[in-house]
N, C-alpha and C. Protein backbone atom coordinates (compact mmCIF):
# COMPACT_ATOMS: atom_id res chain seq x y z
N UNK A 1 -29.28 8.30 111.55
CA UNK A 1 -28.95 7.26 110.63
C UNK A 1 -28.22 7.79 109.40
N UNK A 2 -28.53 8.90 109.32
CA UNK A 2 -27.89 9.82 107.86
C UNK A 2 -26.64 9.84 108.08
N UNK A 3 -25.99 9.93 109.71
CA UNK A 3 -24.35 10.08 109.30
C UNK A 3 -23.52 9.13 109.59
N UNK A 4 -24.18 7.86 109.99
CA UNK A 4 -23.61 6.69 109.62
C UNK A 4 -23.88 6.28 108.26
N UNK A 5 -24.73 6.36 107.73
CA UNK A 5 -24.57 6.43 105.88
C UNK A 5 -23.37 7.00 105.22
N UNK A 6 -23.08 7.89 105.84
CA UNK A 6 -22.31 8.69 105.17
C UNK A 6 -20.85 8.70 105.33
N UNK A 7 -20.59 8.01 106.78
CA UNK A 7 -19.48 7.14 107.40
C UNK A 7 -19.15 5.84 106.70
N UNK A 8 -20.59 5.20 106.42
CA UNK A 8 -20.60 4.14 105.68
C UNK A 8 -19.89 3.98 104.03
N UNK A 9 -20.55 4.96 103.64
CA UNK A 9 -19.61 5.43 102.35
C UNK A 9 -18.70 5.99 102.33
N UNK A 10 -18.36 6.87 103.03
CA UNK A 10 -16.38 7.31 103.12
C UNK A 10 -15.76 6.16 103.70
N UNK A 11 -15.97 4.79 104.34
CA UNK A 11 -15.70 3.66 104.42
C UNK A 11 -14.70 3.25 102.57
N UNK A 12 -16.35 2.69 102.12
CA UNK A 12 -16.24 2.25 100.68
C UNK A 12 -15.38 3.10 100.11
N UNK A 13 -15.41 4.24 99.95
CA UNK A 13 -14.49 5.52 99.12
C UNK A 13 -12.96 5.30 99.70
N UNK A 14 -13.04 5.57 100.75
CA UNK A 14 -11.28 5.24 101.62
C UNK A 14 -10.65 3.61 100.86
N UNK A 15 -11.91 2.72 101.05
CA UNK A 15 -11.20 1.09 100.62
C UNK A 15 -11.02 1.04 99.58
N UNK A 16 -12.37 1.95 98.60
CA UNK A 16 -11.93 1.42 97.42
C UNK A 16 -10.09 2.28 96.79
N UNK A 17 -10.31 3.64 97.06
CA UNK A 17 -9.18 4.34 97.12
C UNK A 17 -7.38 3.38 97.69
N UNK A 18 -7.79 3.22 98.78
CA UNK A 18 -6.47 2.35 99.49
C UNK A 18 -6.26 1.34 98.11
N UNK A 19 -6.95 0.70 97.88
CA UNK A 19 -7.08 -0.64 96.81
C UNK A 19 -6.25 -0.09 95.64
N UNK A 20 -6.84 1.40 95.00
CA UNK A 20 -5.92 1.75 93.95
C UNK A 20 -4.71 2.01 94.39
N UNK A 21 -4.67 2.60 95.61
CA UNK A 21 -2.73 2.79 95.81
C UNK A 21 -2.36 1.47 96.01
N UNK A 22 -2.83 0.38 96.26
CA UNK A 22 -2.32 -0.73 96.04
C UNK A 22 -1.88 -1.52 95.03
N UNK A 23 -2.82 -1.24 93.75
CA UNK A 23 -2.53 -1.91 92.78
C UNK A 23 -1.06 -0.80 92.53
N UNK A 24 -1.48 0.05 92.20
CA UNK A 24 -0.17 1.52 91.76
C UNK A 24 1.07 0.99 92.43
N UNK A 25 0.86 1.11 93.96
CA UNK A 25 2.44 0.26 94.47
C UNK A 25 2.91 -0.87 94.05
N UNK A 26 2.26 -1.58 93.59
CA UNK A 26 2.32 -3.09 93.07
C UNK A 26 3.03 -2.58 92.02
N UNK A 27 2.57 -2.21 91.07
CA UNK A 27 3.32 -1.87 89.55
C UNK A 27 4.27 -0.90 89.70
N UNK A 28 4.19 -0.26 90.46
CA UNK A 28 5.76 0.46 90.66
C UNK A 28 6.84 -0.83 90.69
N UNK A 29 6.33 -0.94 92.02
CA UNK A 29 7.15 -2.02 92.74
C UNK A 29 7.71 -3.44 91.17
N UNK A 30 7.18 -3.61 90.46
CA UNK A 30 7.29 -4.48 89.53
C UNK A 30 8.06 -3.79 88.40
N UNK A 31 7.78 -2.48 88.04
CA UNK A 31 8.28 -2.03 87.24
C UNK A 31 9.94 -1.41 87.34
N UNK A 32 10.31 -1.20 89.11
CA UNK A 32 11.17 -0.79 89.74
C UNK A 32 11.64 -2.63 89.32
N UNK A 33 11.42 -3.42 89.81
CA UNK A 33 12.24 -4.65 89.75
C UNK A 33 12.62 -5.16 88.44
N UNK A 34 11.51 -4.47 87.65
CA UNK A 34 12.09 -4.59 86.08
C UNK A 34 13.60 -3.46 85.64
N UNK A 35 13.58 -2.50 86.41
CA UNK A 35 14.75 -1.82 86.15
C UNK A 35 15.87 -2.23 86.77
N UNK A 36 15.79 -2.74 88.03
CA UNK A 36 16.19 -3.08 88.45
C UNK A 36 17.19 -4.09 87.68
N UNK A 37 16.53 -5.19 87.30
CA UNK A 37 17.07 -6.57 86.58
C UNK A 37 17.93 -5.79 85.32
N UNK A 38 17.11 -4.93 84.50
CA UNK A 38 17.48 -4.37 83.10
C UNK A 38 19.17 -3.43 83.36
N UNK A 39 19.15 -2.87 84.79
CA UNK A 39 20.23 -2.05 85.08
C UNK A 39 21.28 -3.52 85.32
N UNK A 40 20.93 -4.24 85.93
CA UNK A 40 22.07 -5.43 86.15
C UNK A 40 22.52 -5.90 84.71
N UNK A 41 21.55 -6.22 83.46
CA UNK A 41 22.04 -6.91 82.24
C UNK A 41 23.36 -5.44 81.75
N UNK A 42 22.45 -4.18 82.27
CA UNK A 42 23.72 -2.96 81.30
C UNK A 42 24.61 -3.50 82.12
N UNK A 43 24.72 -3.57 83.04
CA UNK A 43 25.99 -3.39 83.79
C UNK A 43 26.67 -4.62 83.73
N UNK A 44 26.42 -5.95 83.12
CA UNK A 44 27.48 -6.90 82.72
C UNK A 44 27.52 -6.60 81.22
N UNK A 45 26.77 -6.31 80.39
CA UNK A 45 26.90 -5.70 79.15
C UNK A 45 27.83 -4.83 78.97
N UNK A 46 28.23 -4.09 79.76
CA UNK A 46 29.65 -3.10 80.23
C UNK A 46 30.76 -3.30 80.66
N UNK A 47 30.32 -4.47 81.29
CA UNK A 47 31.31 -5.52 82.23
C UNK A 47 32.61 -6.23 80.87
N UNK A 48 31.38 -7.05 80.27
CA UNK A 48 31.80 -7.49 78.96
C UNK A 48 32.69 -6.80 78.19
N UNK A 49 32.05 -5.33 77.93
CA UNK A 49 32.72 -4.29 77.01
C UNK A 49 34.26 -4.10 76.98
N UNK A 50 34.27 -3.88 78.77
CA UNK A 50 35.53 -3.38 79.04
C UNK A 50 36.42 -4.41 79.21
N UNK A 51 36.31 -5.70 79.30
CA UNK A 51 37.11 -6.86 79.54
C UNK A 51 37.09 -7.09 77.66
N UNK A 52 36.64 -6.86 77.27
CA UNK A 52 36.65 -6.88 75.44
C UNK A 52 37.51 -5.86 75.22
N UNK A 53 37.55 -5.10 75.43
CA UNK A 53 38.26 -3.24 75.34
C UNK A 53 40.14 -3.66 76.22
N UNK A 54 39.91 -4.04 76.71
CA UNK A 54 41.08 -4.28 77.65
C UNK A 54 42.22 -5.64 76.84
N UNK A 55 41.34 -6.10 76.20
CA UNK A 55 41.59 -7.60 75.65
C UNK A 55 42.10 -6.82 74.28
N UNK A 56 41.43 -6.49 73.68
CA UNK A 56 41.85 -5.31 72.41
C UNK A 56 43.28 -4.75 72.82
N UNK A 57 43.26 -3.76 73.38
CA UNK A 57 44.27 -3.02 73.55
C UNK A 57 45.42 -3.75 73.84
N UNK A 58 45.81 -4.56 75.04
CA UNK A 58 46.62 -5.64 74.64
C UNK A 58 47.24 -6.09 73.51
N UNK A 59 46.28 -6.62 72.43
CA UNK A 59 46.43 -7.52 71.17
C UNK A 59 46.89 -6.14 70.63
N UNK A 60 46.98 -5.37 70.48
CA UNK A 60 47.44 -3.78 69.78
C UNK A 60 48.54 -3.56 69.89
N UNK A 61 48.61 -3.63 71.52
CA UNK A 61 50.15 -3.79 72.07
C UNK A 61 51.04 -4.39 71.20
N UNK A 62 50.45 -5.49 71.38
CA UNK A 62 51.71 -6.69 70.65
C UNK A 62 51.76 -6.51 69.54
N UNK A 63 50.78 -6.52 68.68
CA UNK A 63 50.43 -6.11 67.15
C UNK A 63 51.61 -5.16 66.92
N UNK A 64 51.60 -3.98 67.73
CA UNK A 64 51.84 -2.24 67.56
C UNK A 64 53.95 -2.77 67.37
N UNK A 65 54.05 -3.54 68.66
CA UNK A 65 55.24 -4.15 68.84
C UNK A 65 56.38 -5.07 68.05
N UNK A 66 55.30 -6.10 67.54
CA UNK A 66 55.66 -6.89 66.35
C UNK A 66 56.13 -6.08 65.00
N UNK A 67 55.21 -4.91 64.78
CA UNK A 67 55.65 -3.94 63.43
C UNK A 67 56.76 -3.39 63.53
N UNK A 68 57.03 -2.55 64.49
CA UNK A 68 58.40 -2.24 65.22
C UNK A 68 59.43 -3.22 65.20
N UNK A 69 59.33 -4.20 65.37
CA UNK A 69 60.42 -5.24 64.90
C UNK A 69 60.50 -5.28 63.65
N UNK A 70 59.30 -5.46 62.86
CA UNK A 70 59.51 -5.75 61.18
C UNK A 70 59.99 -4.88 60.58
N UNK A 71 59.20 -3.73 61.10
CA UNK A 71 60.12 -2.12 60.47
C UNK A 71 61.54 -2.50 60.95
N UNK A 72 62.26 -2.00 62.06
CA UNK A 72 63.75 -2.58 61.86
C UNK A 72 64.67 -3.58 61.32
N UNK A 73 63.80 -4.79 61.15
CA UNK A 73 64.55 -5.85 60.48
C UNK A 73 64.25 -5.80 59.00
N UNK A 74 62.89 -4.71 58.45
CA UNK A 74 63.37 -4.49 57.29
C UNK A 74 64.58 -3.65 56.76
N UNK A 75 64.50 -2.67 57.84
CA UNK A 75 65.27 -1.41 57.67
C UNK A 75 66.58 -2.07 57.80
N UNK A 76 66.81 -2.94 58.30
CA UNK A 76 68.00 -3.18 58.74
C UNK A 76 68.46 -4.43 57.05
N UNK A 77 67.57 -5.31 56.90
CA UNK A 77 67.36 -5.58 55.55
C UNK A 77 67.95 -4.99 54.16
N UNK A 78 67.26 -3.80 54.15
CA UNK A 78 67.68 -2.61 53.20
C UNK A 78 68.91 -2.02 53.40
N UNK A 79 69.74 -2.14 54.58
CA UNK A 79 70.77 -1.37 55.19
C UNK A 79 71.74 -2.56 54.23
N UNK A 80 70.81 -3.90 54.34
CA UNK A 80 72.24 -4.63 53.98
C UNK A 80 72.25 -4.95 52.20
N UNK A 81 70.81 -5.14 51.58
CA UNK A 81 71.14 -5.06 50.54
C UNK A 81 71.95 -3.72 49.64
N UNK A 82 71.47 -2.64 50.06
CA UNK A 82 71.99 -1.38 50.21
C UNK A 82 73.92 -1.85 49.87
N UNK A 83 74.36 -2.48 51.04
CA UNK A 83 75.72 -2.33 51.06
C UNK A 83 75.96 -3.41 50.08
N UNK A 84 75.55 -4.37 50.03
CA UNK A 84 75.51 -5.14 48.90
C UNK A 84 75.86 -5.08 47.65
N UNK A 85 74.81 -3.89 47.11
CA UNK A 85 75.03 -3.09 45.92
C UNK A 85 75.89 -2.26 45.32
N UNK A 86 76.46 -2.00 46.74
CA UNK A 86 77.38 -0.71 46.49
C UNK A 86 78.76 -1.77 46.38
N UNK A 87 78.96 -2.49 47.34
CA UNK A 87 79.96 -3.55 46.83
C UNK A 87 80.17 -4.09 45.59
N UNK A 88 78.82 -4.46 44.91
CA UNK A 88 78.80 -5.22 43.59
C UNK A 88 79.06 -3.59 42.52
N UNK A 89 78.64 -2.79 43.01
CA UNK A 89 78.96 -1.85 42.00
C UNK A 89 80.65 -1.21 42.15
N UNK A 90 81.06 -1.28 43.05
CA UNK A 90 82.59 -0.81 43.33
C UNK A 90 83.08 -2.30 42.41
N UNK A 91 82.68 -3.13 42.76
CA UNK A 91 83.53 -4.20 41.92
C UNK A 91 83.37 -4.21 40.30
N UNK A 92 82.28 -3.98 40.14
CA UNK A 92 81.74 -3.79 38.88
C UNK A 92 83.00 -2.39 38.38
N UNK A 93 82.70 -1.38 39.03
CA UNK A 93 83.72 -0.16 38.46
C UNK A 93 84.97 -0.63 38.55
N UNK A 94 85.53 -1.72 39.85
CA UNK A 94 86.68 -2.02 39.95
C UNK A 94 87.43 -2.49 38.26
N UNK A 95 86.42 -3.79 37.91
CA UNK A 95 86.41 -4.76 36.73
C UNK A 95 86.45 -3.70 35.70
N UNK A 96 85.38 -2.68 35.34
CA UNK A 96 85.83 -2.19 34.13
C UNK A 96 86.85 -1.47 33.78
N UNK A 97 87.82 -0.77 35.16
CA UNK A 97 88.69 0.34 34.91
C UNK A 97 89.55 -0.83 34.64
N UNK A 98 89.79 -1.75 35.28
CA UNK A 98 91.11 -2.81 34.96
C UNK A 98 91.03 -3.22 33.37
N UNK A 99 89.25 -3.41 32.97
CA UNK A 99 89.66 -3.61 31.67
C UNK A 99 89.55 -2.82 30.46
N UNK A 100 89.42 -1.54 30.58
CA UNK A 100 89.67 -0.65 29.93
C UNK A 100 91.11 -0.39 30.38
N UNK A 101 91.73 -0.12 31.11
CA UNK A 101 93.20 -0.13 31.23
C UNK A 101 94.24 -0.87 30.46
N UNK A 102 93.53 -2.44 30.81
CA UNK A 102 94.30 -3.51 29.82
C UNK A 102 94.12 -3.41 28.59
N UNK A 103 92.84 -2.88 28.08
CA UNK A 103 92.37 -2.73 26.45
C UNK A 103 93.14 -1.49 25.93
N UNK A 104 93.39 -0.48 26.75
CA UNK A 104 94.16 1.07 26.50
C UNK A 104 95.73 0.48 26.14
N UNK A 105 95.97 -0.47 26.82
CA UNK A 105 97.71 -0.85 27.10
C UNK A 105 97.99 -1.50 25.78
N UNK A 106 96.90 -3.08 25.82
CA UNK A 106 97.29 -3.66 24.52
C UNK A 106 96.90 -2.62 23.52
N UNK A 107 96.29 -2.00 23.25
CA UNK A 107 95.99 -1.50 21.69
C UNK A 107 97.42 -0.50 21.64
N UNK A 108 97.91 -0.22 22.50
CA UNK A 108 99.28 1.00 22.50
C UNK A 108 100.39 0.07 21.99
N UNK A 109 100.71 -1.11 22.01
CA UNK A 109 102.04 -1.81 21.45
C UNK A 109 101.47 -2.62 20.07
């Protein structure tokens, strides 16, 4: 009778044992599905990023592009007031030599 007692209790010991790897697999298993889910949110969280990142760079593009125009059409701007000046100042020198010439002439008779 002693070693069915004792069968009897490595019974209980084995079930109760099995029972804890059960609960343990359970919470793996739950905690794995929690990573699970948490790895899917990074990975549209990334998703997001790079369709944000991609969307950026674009708008940069054009941004980067648009300045490049403004820089030349200022430059080109400056090219013309530039000649502008130099016109108004050749005329300007034109005007005074004529009238210092005419002022040199009349004061001589």
């Amino acid at each position: 009778m002693a070693p069915r007692m004792a069968v009897r209790e490595e019974e209980v010991v084995l079930r109760k044992r099995n029972e804890d790897l059960e609960r343990e697999l359970k919470k793996s298993k739950e905690r794995e599905e929690q990573m699970r889910l948490e790895l899917q949110r990074a990975c549209e969280r990334m998703r997001l990023a790079e369709d944000a990142e991609e969307r950026l760079c674009s708008q940069l593009g054009e941004l980067e592009a648009e300045a490049v125009n403004q820089a030349r059409d200022y430059h080109a701007r400056i090219l013309s007031l530039m000649d502008q000046l130099s016109q108004a100042q050749q005329l300007l020198l034109h005007h005074l030599h004529i009238t210092t010439t005419a002022t040199a002439t009349a004061t001589q008779f």
